[in-house]
Protein backbone atom coordinates (compact mmCIF):
# COMPACT_ATOMS: atom_id res chain seq x y z
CA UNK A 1 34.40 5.16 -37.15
CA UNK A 2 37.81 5.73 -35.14
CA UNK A 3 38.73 2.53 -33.95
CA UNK A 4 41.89 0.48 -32.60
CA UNK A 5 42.98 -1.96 -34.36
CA UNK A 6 44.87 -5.49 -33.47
CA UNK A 7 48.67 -5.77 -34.21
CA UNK A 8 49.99 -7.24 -37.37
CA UNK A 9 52.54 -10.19 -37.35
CA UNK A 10 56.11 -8.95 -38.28
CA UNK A 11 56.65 -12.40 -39.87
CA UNK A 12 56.22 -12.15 -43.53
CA UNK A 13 55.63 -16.23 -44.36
CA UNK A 14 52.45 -15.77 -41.55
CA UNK A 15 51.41 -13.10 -43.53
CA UNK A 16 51.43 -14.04 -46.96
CA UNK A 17 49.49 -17.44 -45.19
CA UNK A 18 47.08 -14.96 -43.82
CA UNK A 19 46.16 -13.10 -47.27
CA UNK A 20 46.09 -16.37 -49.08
CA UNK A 21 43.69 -17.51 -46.66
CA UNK A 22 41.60 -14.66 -47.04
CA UNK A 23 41.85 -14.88 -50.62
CA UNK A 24 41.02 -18.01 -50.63
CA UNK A 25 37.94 -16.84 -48.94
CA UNK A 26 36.75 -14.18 -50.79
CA UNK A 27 37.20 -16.49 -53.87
CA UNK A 28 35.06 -19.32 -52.63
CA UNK A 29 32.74 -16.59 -51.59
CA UNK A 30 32.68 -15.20 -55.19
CA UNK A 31 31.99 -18.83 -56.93
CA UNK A 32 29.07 -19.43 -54.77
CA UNK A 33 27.83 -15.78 -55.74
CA UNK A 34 28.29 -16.78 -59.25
CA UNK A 35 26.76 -20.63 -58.67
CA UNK A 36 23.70 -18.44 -56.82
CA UNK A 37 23.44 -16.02 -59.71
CA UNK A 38 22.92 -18.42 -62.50
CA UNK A 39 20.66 -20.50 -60.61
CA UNK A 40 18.52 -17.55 -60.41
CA UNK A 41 18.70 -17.15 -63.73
CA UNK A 42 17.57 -20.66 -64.84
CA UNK A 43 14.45 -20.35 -62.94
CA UNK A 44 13.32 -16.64 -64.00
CA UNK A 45 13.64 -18.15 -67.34
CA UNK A 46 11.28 -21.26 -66.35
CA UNK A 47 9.04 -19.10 -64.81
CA UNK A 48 8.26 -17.15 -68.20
CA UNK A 49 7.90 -20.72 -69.28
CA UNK A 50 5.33 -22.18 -66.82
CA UNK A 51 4.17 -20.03 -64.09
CA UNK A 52 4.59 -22.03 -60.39
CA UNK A 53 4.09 -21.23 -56.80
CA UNK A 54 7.62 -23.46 -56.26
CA UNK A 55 9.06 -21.61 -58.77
CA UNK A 56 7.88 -18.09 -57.51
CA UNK A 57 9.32 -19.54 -53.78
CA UNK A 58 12.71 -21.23 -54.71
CA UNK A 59 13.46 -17.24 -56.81
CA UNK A 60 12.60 -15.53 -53.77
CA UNK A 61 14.82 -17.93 -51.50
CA UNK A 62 17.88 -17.59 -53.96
CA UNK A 63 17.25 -13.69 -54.18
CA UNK A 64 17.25 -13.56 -50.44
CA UNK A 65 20.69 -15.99 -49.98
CA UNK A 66 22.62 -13.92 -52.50
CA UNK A 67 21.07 -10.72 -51.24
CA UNK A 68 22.91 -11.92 -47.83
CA UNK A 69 26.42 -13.30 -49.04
CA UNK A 70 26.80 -9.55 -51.44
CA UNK A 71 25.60 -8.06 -47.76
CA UNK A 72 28.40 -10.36 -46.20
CA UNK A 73 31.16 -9.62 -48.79
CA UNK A 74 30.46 -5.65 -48.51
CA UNK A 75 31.02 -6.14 -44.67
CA UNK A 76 34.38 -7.88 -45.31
CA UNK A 77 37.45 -5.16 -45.20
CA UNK A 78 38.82 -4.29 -48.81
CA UNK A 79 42.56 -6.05 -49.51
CA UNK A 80 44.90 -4.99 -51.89
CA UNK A 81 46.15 -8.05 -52.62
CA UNK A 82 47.76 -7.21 -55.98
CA UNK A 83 46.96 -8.10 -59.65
CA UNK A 84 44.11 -10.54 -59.35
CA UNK A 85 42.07 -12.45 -62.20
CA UNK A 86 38.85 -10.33 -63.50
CA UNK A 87 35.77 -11.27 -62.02
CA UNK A 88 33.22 -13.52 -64.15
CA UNK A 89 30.66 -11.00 -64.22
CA UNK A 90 32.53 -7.54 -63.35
CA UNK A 91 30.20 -4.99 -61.91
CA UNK A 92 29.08 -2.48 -64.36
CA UNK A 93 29.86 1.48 -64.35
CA UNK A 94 26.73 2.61 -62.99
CA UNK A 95 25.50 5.97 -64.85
CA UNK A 96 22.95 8.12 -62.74
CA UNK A 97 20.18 9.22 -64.66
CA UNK A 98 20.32 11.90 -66.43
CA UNK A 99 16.41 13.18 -66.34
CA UNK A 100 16.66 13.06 -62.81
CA UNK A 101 16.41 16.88 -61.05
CA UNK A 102 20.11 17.99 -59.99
CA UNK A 103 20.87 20.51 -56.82
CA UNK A 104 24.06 22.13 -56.85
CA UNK A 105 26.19 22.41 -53.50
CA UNK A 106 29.31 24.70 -54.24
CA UNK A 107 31.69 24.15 -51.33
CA UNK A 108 33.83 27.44 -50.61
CA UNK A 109 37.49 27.81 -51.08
CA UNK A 110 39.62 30.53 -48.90
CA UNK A 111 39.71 33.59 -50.73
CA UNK A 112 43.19 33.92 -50.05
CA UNK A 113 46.19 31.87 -51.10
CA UNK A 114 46.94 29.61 -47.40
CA UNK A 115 50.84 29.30 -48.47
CA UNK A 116 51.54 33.16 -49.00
CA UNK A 117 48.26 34.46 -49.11
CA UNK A 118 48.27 36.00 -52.49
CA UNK A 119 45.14 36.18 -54.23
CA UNK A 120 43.51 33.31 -56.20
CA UNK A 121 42.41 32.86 -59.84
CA UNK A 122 39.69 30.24 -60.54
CA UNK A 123 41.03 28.09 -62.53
CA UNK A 124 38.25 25.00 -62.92
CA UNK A 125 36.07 23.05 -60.71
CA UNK A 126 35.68 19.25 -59.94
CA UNK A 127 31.86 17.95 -60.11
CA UNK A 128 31.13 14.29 -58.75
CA UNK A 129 27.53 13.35 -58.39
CA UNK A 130 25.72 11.28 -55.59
CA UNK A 131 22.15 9.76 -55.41
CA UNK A 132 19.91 11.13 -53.26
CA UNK A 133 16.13 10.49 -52.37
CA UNK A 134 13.77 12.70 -50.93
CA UNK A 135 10.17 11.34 -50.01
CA UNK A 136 8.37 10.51 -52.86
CA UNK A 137 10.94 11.29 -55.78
CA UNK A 138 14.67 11.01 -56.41
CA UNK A 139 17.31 13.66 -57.43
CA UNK A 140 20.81 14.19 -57.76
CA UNK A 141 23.01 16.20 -55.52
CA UNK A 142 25.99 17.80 -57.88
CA UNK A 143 28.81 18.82 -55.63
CA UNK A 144 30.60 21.66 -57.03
CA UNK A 145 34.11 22.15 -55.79
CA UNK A 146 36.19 25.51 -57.40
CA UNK A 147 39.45 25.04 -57.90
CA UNK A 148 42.01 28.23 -57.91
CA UNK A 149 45.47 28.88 -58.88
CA UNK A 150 48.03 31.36 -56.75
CA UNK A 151 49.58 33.23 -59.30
CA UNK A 152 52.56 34.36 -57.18
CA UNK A 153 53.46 30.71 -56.04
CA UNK A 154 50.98 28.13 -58.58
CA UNK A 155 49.80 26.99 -55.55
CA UNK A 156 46.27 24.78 -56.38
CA UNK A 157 43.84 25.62 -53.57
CA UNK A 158 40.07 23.67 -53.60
CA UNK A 159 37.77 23.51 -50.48
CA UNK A 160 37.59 20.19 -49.13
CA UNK A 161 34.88 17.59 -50.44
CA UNK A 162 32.56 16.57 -48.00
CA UNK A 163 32.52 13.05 -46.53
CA UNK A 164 30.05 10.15 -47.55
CA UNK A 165 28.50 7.32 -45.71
CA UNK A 166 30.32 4.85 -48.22
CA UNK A 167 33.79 6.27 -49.37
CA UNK A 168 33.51 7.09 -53.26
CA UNK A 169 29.74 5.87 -53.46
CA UNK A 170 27.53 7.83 -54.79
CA UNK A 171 24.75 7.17 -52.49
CA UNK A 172 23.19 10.24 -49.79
CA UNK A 173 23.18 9.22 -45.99
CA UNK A 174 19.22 9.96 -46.82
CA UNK A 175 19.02 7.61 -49.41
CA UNK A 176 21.26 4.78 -47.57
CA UNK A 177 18.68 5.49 -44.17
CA UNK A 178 15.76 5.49 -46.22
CA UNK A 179 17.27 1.61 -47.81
CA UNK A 180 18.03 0.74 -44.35
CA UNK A 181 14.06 1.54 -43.79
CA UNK A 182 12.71 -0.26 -46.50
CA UNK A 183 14.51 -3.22 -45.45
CA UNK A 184 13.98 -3.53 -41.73
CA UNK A 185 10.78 -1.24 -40.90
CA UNK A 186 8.87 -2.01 -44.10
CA UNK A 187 9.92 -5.31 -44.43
CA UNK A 188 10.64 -4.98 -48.65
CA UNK A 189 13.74 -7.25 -49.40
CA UNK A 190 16.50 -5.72 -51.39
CA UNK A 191 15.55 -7.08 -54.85
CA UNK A 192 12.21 -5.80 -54.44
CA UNK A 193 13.45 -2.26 -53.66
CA UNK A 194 15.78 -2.35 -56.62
CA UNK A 195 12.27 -3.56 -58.64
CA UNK A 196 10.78 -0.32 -57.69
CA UNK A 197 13.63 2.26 -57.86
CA UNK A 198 13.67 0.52 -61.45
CA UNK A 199 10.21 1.52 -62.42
CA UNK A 200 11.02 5.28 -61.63
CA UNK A 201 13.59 4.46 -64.28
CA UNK A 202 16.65 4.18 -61.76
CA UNK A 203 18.71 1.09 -62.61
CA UNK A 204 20.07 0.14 -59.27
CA UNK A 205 21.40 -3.49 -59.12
CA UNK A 206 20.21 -5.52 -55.89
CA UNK A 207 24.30 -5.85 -55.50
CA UNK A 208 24.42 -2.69 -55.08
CA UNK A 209 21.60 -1.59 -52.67
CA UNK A 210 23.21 -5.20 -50.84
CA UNK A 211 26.90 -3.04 -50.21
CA UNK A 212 24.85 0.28 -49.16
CA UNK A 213 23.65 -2.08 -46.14
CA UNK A 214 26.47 -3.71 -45.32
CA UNK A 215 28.90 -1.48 -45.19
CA UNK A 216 26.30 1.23 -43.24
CA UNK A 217 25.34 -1.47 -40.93
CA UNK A 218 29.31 -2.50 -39.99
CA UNK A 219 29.42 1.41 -39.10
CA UNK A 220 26.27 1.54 -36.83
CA UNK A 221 27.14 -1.66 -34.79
CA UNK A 222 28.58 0.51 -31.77
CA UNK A 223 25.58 2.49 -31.48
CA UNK A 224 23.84 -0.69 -31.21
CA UNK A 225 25.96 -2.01 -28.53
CA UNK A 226 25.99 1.78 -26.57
CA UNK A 227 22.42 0.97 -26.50
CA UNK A 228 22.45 -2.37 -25.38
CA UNK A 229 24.96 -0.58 -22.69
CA UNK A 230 22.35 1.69 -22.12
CA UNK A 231 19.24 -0.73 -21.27
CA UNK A 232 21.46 -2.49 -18.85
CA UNK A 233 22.18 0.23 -16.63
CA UNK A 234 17.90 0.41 -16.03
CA UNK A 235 16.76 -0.97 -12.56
CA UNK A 236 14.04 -2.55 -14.39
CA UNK A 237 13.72 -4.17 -17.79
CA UNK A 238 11.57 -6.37 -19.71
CA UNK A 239 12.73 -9.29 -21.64
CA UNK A 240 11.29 -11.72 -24.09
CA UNK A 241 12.23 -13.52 -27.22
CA UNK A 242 10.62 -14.80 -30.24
CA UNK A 243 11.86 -17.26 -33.54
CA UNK A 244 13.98 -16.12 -36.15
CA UNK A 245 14.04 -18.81 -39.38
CA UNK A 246 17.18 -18.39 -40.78
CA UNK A 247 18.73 -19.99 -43.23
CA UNK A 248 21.62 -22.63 -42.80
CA UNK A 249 24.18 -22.26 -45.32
CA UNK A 250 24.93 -24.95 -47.33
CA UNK A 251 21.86 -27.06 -46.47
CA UNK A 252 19.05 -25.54 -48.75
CA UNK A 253 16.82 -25.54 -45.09
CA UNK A 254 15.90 -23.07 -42.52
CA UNK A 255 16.89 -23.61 -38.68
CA UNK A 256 15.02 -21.78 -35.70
CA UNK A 257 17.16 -18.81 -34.72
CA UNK A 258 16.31 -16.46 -31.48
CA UNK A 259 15.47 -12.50 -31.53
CA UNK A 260 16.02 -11.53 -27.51
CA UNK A 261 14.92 -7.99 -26.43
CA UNK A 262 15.27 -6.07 -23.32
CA UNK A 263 13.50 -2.99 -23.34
CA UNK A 264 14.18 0.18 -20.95
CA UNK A 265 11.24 2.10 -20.09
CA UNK A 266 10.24 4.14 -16.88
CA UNK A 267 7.49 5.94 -18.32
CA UNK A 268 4.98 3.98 -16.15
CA UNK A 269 6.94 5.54 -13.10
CA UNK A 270 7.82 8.88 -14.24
CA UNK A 271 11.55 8.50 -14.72
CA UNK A 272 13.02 11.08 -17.08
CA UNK A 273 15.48 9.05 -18.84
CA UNK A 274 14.55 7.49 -22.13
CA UNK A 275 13.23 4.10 -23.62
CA UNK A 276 15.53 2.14 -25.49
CA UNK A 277 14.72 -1.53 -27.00
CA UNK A 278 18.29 -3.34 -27.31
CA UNK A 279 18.04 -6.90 -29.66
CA UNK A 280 20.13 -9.39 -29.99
CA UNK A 281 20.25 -12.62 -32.22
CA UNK A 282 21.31 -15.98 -31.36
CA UNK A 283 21.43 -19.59 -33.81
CA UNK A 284 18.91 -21.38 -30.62
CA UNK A 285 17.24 -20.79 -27.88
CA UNK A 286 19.64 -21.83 -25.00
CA UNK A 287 20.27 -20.40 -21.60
CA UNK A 288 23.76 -19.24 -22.78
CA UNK A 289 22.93 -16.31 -24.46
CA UNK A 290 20.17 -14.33 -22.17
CA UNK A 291 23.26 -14.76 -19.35
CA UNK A 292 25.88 -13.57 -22.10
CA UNK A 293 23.52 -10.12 -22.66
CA UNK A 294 22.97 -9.76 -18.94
CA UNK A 295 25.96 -9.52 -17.85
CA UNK A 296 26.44 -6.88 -15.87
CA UNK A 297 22.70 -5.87 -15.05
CA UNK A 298 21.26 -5.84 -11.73
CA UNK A 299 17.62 -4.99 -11.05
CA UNK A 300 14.79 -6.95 -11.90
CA UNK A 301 13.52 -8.42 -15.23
CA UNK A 302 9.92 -8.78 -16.37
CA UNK A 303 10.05 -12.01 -18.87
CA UNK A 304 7.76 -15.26 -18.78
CA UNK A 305 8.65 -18.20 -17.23
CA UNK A 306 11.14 -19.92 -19.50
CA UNK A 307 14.12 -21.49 -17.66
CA UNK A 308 16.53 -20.52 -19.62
CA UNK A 309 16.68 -16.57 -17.54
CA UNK A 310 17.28 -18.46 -14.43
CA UNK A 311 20.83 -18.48 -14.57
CA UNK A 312 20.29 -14.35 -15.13
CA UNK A 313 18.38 -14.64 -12.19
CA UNK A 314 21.39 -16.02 -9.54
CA UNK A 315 23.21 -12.76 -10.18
CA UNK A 316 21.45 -10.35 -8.62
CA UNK A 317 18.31 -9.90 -10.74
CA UNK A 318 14.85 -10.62 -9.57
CA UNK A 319 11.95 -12.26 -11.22
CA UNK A 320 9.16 -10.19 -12.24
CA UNK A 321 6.47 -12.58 -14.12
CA UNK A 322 3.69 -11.15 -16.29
CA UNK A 323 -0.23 -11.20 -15.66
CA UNK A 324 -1.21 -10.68 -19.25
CA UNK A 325 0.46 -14.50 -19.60
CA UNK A 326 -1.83 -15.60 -16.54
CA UNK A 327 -4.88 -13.85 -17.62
CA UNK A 328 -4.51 -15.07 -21.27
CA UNK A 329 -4.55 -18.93 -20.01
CA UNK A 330 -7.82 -18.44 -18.43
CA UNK A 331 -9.09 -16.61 -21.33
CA UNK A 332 -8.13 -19.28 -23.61
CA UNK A 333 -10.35 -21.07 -21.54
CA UNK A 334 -13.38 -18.74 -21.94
CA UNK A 335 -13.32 -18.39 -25.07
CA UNK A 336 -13.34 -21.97 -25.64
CA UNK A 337 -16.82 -22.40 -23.63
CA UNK A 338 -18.72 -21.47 -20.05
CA UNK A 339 -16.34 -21.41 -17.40
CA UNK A 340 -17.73 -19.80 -14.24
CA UNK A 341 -14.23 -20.85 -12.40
CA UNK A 342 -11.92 -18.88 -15.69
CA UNK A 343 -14.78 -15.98 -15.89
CA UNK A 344 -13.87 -15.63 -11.83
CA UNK A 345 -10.06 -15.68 -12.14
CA UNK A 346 -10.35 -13.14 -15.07
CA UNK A 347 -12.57 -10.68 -12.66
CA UNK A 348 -9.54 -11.16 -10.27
CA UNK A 349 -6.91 -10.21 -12.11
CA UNK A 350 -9.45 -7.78 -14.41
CA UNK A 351 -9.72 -5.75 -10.86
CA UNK A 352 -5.46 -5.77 -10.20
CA UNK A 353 -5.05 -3.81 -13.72
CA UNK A 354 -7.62 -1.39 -12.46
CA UNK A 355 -5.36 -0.60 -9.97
CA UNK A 356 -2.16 -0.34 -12.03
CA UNK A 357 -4.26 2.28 -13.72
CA UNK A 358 -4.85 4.81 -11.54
CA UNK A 359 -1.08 4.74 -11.01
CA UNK A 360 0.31 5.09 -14.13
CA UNK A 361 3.24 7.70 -14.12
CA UNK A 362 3.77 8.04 -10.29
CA UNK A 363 6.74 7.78 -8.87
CA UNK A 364 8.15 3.92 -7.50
CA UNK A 365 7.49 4.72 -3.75
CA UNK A 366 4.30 5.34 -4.61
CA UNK A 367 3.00 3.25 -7.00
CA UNK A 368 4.45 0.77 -4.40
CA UNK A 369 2.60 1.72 -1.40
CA UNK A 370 -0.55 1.86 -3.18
CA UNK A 371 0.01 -1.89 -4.19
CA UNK A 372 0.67 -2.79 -1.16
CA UNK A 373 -2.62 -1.66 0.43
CA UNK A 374 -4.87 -2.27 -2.08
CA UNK A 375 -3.24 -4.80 -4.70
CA UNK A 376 -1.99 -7.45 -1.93
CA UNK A 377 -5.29 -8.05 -0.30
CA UNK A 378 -6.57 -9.29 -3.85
CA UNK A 379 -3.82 -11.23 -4.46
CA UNK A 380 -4.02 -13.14 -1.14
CA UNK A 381 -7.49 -13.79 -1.76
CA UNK A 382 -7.00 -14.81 -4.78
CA UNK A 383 -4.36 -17.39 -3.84
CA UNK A 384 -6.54 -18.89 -1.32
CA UNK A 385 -9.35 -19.34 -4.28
CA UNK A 386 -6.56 -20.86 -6.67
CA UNK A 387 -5.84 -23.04 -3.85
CA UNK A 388 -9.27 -24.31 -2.71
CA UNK A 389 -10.38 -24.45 -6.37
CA UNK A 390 -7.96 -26.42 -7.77
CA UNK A 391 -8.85 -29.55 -5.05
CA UNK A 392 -12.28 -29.60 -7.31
CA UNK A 393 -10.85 -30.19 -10.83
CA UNK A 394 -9.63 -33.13 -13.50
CA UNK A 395 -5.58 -33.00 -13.51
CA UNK A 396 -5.81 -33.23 -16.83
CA UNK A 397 -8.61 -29.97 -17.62
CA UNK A 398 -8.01 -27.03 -19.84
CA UNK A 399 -9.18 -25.06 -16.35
CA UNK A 400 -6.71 -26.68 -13.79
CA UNK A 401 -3.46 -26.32 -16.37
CA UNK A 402 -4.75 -22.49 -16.14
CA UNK A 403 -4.60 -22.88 -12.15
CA UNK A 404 -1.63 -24.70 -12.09
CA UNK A 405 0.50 -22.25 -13.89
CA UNK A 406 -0.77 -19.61 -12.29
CA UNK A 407 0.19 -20.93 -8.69
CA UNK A 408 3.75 -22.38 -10.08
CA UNK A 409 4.32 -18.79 -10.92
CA UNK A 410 2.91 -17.26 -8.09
CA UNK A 411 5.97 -15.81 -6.12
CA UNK A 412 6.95 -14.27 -9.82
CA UNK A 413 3.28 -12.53 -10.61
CA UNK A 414 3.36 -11.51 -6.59
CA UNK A 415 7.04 -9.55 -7.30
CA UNK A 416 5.58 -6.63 -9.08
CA UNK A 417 3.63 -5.57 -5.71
CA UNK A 418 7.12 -4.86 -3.80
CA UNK A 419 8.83 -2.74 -6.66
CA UNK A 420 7.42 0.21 -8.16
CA UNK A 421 9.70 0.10 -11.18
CA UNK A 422 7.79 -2.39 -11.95
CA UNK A 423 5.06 -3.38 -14.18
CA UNK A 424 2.00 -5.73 -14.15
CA UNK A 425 2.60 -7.47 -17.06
CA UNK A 426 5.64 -8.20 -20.10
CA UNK A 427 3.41 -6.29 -22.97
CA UNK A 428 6.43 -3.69 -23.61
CA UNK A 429 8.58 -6.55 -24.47
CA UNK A 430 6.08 -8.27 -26.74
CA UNK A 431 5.16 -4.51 -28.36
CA UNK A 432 8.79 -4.45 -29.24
CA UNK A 433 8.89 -7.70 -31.37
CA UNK A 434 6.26 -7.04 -33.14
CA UNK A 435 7.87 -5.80 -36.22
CA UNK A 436 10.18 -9.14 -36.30
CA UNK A 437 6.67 -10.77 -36.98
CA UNK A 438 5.95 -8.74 -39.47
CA UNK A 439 8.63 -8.81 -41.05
CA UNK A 440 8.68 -13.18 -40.90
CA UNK A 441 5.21 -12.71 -43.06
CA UNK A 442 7.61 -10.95 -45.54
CA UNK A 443 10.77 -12.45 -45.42
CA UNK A 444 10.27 -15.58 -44.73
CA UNK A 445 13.22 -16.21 -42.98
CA UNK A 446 17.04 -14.32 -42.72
CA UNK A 447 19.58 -15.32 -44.92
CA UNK A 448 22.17 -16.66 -42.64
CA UNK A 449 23.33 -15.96 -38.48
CA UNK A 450 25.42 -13.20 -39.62
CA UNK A 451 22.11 -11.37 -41.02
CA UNK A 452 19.89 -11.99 -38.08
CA UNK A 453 23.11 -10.07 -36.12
CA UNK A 454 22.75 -7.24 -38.49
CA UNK A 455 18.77 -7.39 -38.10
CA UNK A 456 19.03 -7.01 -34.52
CA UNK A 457 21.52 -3.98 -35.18
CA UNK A 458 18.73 -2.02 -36.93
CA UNK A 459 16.13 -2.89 -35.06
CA UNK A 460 17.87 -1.65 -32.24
CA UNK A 461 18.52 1.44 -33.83
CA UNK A 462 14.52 1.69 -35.46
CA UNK A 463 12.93 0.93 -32.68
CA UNK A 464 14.56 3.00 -29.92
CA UNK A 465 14.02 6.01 -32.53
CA UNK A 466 10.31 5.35 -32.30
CA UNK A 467 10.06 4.56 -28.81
CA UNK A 468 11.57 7.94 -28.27
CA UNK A 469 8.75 9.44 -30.68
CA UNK A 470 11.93 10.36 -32.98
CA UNK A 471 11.15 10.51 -36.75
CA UNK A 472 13.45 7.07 -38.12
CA UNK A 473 14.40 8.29 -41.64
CA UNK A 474 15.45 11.88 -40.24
CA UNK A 475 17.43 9.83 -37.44
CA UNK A 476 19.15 7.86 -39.45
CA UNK A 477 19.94 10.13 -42.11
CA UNK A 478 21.83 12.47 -39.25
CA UNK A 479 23.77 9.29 -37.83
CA UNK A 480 24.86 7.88 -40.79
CA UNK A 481 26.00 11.99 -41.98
CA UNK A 482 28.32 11.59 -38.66
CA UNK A 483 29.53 8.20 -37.78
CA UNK A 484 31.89 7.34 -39.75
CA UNK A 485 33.93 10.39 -38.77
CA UNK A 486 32.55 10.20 -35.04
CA UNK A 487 35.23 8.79 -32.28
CA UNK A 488 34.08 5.56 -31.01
CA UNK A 489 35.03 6.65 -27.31
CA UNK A 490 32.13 8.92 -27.90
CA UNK A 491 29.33 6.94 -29.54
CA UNK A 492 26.74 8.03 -27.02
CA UNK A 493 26.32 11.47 -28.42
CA UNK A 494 24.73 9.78 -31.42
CA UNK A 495 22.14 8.28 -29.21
CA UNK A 496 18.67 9.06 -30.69
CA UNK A 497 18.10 11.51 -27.57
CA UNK A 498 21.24 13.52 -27.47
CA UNK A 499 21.57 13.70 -31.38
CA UNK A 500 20.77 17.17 -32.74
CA UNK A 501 18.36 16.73 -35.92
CA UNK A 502 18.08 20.12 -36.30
CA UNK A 503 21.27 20.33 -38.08
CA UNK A 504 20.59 17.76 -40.34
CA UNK A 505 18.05 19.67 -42.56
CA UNK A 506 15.93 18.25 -45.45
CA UNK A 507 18.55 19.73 -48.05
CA UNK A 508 21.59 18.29 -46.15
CA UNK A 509 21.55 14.86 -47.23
CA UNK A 510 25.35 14.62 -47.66
C-alpha cells in the first residue's frame, strides 16, 4: 500500500532515544512471548498428566493471548536496528513439504537483450516456492524464473518475480484469504488451524499463521475505512451494537468491549447502489464512540433506544426506532402466559408489517405515500389503545413495562411512516452481528483492544462480500493479489463491487 509517511527528526540524540524506545519495546514484547510460551508448555504437560476442564480452559486462553501479541508484533514495522542478541527460541527454517503436488509458473523474459538488443543465451533459472491452498487440498506453486546472458555485452536479463501478499513469505494470497476465513467467518482460532494443516502433514507453526494475519490485516485497514466512508454517505442506515469480551492485558480477566455496525442497504427501496456493513470496535460502551463514527453522516439511523446515539442525533440525523424491539416486549409477554391486552398489541403491529410487505422494493415516494394512507391510521389507533389501556394496569406488570416502552418510543417507531428509505424495524443491523455471536461461542473472548480493531477490519471486509452475494475466499484472494501494490488515493476500486474477480482465476493464486 502507497502511503505518506510522517517526517523524521533531523536530530540524531532524538533518534537514537526513539529506536531505543522501540527496542525496548519489542524486547519486553518478546519476554512476555517467551513467559506466555512456557506457560503453555507447563500445562500441556499437566494435561497428559491429569486431564481438567481448567486445564483444557487456561491452554486455550494462553493460546489465544500469544496468538494476539505474535499478531501484534507482525503488525509492528521491521527495524534494522543493528547487531542484536539471538532470540531465546529463534524461529525455525520452515521446509515445505515435499509430497505435496507442485505447479510450475515460468515467468517470460524479453527475447531480446533490453541494453543492445542482442540475442540471449539461457544461462540458469531461479526457483523459490510458495504455499498455496486450493479447497480441499494443498500444493505448491514453483515459480520458475529463466535467467539469460547477452553474449555481445554479458548483460544478465530475468523477467521480473511476481509480488506476494507478505514480502519473501512463502504463503499464496489464496492461502492467506482462506486463513483470514478460518479465523473470522469460521470462527477456528489460529492454533487450531495450524492443528489441522498439521494432520495433512503440513507443519505450520501458530507463529506463523499469527504474521500471515497481521501483516494482511495492516494492508486491508483502508479498505475497511473506504467502506466505513462508504456507509456514511447512505441517507439511511441501521445501527446497533453488541459485547465484545476481550481480554485486558496484564490482568489475567476479560473486560466488556463494544462491536458497533452501521449497515447500508436500499434494497427495500430499490436503490441501485450496494450494501455494505462497516464495524467498528471500542474498549466500552460510551456515547463517545457512535458520535466519533458518525461524523459526517446525515440522514436517519434505525438503532434502539440507547442514549448513547443521541448526541448522533443533534447533528442532523433523525431517529428511526425499530418495531421488531416493540413487538418482541409484548411477545415476551405472551409467551409467558394469556394476555388478551399483548395478543391485541401483537395483531396491531402484526397488521403494520403486512403493509411493509406489499412494498418491499418500491421506490421512497412511494413506499411513503402508501404509509401514509394506510400505515398512519393504525398507528393512531393504536396510540389511543396504548393510551386508554395503560390507565387499567399494575405500574409494576410485565404488560404495562411493554406499554410503557412502547409509548416512550413512540415519536421514534412513528418516524419510519414519513421516510421511505426507511424500514420498519433494526433486523439488518442485528443480521449483521450475528457472526460476532458466533464467533463469542468459539472464541471466547479477543485477545486484547488492538484485536477486536482488527476483527472489525475483517468483518467489514466478510460481510460486505456476502451482503453483496460475492463469493469471500475468491474476494479476498483478488484483494490481497492487489493491495499492497494498489495506491491508497484509489482504494475504492478494490471495493467488493467494482473489483474484477474474473481476473483472479482459480490457478492465479500469486
Amino acid at each position: 500500500m502507497k502511503t505518506t509517511t510522517s517526517p523524521m527528526p533531523n536530530d540524531p540524540k532524538i533518534l537514537q532515544k526513539m529506536m531505543a524506545q522501540m527496542q525496548a519495546k519489542l524486547d519486553s514484547q518478546e519476554s512476555l512471548i517467551a513467559t506466555l510460551r512456557h506457560q503453555l508448555a507447563v500445562l500441556k504437560r499437566s494435561r497428559f498428566g491429569r486431564s481438567s476442564e481448567q486445564v483444557d480452559e487456561q491452554i486455550h486462553q494462553l493460546e489465544l493471548q500469544l496468538e494476539e501479541l505474535e499478531i501484534h508484533a507482525a503488525e509492528l514495522p521491521e527495524l534494522d536496528l543493528g547487531e542484536r542478541a539471538e532470540k531465546a527460541t529463534p524461529r525455525r527454517r520452515q521446509q515445505l513439504p515435499k509430497h505435496l503436488p507442485r505447479e510450475e509458473t515460468h515467468v517470460e523474459a524479453p527475447h531480446a537483450c533490453p541494453d543492445c538488443q542482442g540475442e540471449l543465451t539461457h544461462v540458469g533459472e531461479d526457483v523459490s516456492e510458495i504455499l498455496d491452498v486450493v479447497p480441499a487440498s494443498y500444493r505448491v506453486l514453483k515459480i520458475v524464473r529463466p535467467k539469460f546472458s547477452c553474449p555481445c555485452c554479458q548483460t544478465m536479463v530475468q523477467g521480473e518475480a511476481p509480488q506476494r501478499v507478505i514480502p519473501k513469505g512463502f504463503a499464496s494470497a489464496a492461502l492467506i484469504g482462506q486463513v483470514l476465513l478460518d479465523k473470522y467467518l469460521d470462527h477456528q482460532p489460529l492454533y487450531r488451524q495450524s492443528q489441522k494443516m498439521e494432520r495433512e502433514e503440513i507443519d505450520i507453526e501458530r507463529s506463523t499463521l499469527c504474521d500471515w494475519v497481521g501483516k494482511s490485516s495492516h494492508l486491508l485497514t483502508p479498505l475497511a475505512d473506504a467502506i466505513g466512508k462508504y456507509v456514511k454517505q447512505a441517507k439511511h442506515i441501521h445501527g446497533d451494537d453488541t459485547t465484545a469480551p476481550t481480554l485486558s492485558p496484564g490482568k489475567g480477566r476479560t473486560q466488556t468491549g463494544r462491536y458497533w455496525t452501521y449497515v447500508r442497504d436500499g434494497r427495500p427501496w430499490g436503490e441501485e447502489a450496494p450494501p455494505a456493513v462497516w464495524l467498528q470496535y471500542s474498549e466500552d460502551r460510551k456515547s463517545v464512540h457512535p458520535t466519533a463514527h458518525l461524523k459526517g453522516f446525515t440522514g436517519s439511523m434505525q438503532a434502539d433506544a440507547y442514549a448513547g446515539y443521541n448526541d448522533v442525533y443533534r447533528k442532523n440525523v433523525t431517529f428511526v426506532a425499530c418495531w421488531a424491539h416493540a413487538r418482541r416486549k409484548f411477545i415476551e409477554v405472551s409467551e409467558s402466559g394469556p394476555s388478551p391486552i399483548a395478543d391485541k398489541a401483537i395483531a396491531f403491529i402484526q397488521s403494520l408489517y403486512a403493509i411493509e410487505k406489499s412494498i418491499q422494493g418500491k421506490p421512497p415516494d412511494i413506499r411513503q405515500q402508501i404509509r401514509t394512507q394506510q400505515a398512519l391510521p393504525i398507528l393512531d389507533t393504536f396510540y389511543a389503545w396504548l393510551q386508554t389501556t395503560l390507565r387499567t394496569l399494575s405500574k409494576r406488570s410485565a404488560i404495562s413495562k411493554a406499554v410503557n416502552y412502547t409509548l416512550k418510543q413512540w415519536e421514534g417507531l412513528n418516524a419510519y411512516v414519513h421516510d421511505g428509505h426507511a424500514a420498519i424495524d433494526n433486523n439488518t443491523a442485528e443480521r449483521s452481528l450475528r457472526p460476532i455471536a458466533l464467533g463469542r461461542k468459539n472464541y471466547l473472548f479477543a485477545g486484547s483492544p488492538a484485536g477486536g480493531k482488527r476483527a472489525a477490519v475483517l468483518y467489514s471486509i466478510i460481510s460486505t462480500a456476502n451482503l453483496n452475494g460475492i463469493n469471500p475466499r475468491k474476494y479476498l484472494t483478488a484483494v490481497l493479489k492487489r493491495i499492497g501494490q494498489h495506491p491508497i488515493n484509489k482504494i475504492d476500486e478494490l471495493l467488493p463491487w467494482k473489483i474484477d474477480l474474473a481476473m483472479t482465476s482459480e490457478t492465479d493464486a500469486l
